[in-house]
Protein backbone atom coordinates (compact mmCIF):
# COMPACT_ATOMS: atom_id res chain seq x y z
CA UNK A 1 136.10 137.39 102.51
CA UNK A 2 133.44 137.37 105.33
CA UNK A 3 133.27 134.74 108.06
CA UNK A 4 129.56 133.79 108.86
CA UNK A 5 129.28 134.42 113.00
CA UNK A 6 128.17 130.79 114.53
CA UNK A 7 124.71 131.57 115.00
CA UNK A 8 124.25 132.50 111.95
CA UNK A 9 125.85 129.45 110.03
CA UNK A 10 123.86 127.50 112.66
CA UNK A 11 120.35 129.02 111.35
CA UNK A 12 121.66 128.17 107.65
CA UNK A 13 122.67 124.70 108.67
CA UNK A 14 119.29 124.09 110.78
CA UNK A 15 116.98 125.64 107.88
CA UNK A 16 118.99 123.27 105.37
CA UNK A 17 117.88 120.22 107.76
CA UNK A 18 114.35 121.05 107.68
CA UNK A 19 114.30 121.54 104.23
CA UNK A 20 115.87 118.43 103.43
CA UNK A 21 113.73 116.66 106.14
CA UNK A 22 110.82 117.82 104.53
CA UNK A 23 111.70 116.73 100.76
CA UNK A 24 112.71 113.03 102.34
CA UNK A 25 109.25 113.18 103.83
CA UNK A 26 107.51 114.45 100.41
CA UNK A 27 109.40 111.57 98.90
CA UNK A 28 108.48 108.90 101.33
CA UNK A 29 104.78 110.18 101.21
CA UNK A 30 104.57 109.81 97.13
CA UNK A 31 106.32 106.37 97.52
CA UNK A 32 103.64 105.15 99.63
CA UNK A 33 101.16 106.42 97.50
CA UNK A 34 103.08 104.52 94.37
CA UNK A 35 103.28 100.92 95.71
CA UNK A 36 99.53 101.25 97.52
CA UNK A 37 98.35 102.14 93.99
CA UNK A 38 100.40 99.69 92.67
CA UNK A 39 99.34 96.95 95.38
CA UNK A 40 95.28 97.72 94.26
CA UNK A 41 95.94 97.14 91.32
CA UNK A 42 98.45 94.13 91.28
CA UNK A 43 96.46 91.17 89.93
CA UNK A 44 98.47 88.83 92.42
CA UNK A 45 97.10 90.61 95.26
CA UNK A 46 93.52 90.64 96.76
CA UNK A 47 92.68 92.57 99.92
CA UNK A 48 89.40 92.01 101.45
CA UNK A 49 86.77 94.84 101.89
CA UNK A 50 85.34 93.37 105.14
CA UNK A 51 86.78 92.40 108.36
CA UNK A 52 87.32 88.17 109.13
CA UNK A 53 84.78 89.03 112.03
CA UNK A 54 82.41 90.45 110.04
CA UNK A 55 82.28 93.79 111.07
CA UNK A 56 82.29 96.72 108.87
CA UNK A 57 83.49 99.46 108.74
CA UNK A 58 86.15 101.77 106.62
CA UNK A 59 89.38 99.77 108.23
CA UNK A 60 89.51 97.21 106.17
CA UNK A 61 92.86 95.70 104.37
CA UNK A 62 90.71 97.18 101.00
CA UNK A 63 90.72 100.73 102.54
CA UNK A 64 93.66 101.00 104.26
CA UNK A 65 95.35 100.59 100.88
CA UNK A 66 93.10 103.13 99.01
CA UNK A 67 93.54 105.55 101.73
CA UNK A 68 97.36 105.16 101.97
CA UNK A 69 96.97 105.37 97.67
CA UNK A 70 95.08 108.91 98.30
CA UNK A 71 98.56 110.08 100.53
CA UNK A 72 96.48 109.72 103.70
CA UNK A 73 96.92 108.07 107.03
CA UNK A 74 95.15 104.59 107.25
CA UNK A 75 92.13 104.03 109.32
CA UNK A 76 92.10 101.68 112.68
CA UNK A 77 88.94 99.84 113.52
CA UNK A 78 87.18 101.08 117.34
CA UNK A 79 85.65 97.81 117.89
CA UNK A 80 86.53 95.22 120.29
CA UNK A 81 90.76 95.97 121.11
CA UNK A 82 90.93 97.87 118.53
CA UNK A 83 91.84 101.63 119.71
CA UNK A 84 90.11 103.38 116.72
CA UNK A 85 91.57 106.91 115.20
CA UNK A 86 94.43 106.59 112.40
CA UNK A 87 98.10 105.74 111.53
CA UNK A 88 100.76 105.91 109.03
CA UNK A 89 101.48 102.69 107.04
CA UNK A 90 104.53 101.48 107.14
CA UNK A 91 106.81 101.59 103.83
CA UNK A 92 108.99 98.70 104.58
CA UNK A 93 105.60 96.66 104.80
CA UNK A 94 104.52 98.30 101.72
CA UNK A 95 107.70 97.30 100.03
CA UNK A 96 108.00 93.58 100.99
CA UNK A 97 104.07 92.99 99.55
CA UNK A 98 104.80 94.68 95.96
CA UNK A 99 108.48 92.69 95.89
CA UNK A 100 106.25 89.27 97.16
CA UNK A 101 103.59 89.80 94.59
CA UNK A 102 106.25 91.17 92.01
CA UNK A 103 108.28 87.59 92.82
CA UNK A 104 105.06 85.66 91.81
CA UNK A 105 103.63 85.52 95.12
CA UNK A 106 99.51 86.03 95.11
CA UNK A 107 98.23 86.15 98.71
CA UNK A 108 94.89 87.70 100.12
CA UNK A 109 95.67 90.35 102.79
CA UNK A 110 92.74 90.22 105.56
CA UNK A 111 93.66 92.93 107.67
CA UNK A 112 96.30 95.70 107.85
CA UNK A 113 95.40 98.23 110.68
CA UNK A 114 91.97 97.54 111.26
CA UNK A 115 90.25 94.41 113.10
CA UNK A 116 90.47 93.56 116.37
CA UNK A 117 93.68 92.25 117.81
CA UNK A 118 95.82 92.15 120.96
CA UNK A 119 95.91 95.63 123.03
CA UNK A 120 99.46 95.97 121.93
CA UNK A 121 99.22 94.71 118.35
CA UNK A 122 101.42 96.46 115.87
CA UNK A 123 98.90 96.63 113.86
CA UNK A 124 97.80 99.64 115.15
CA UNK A 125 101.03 101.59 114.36
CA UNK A 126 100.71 100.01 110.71
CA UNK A 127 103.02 97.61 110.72
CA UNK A 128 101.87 94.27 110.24
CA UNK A 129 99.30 92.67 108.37
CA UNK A 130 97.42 89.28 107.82
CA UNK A 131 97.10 87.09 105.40
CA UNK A 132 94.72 84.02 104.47
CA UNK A 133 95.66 82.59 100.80
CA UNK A 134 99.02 82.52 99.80
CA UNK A 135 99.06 81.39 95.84
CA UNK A 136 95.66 80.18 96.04
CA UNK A 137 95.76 77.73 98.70
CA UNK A 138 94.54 78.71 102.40
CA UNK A 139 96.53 78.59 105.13
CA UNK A 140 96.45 75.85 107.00
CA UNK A 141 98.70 73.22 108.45
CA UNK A 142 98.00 70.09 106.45
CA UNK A 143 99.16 72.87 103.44
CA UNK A 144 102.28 74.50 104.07
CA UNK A 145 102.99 76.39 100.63
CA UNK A 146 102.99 79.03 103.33
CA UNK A 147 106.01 78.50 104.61
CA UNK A 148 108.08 80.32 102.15
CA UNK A 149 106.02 83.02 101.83
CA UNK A 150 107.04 83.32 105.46
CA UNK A 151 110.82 82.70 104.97
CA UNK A 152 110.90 85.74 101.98
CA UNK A 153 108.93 88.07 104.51
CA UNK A 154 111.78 87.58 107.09
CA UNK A 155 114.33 87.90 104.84
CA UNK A 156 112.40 91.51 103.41
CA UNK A 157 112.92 92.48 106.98
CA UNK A 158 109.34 91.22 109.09
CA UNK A 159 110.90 90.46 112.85
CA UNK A 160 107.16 89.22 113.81
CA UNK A 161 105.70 86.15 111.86
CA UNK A 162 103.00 83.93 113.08
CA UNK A 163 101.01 81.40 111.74
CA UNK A 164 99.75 77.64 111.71
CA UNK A 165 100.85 76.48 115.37
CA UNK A 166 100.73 79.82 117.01
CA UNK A 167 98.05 80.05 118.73
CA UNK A 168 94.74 81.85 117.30
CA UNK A 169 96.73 81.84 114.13
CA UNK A 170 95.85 78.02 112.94
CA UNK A 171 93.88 79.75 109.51
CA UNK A 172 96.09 82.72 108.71
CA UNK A 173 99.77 84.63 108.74
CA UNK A 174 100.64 87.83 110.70
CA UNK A 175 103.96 89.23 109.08
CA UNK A 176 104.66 92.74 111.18
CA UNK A 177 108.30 94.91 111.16
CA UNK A 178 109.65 96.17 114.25
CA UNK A 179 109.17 99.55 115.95
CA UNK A 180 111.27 102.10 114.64
């Protein structure tokens, strides 16, 4: 029997990594794809195809989910804060809004990674986005069907939730996961 020399076992071991590496990234790619399709179609779930501010462009909640659908990066808006270019959507986000709608949750998404929003928003790295209806009602604080929309996104794993006595957040909800 032959002992591999270290290097050599090394170069198996590191070519094994990058080939599993690659198939978990494959995988994560077509999952994305799966539950954006599946969110554009979902009949609990509108996304608008303009921005709250009126601007247009092709960042809004409606494209960002047919270009993460299409396997591609999502757009950002280059208007106002926003810092333009593109970003991967986050699964975990993608995830929590087919199991909401799935649960019987309908909700309008407003924005995902394009509008303008604080400098160091996350929704620029794709991982948060807004939301202005939850099962037909608008936010609002005299109406706070909201609220456990807001106590399932925590427990799907959101560490950033603001809404109705947060300030310039009185007609809307921004769920966001952390930084990985």
């Amino acid at each position: 029997m032959r002992l591999l020399s270290a290097p050599l076992l090394a170069l198996i071991v590191g070519q094994f990594f990058l080939v599993t590496a690659a198939s978990a990234q494959n995988e994560s790619s077509y999952e994305r794809q799966r539950l954006a399709t599946e969110l554009l179609t979902h009949p609990r779930v509108d996304a608008l195809d303009f921005h709250v501010s009126g601007r247009r462009d092709s960042a809004t909640a409606q494209d960002n989910l047919e270009q993460a659908a299409q396997g591609s990066m999502i757009r950002r808006s280059s208007y106002g804060n926003a810092p333009g270019g593109w970003t991967q959507i986050d699964i975990r986000l993608l995830r929590a809004l087919v199991t909401l709608a799935n649960e019987g949750y309908s909700f309008r998404i407003t924005e995902i990674a394009g509008g303008s929003h604080s400098g160091t928003s996350r929704h620029y790295s794709g991982l948060a986005f807004d939301v202005d209806k939850v099962n037909g009602h608008r936010v609002r604080n005299r109406h706070a069907s909201y609220k456990r929309f807001i106590a399932r996104c925590k427990q799907l794993g959101a560490t950033q939730v603001f809404g109705p006595g947060t300030r310039g957040h009185s007609s809307h909800l921004h769920i966001a996961w952390g930084r990985e």
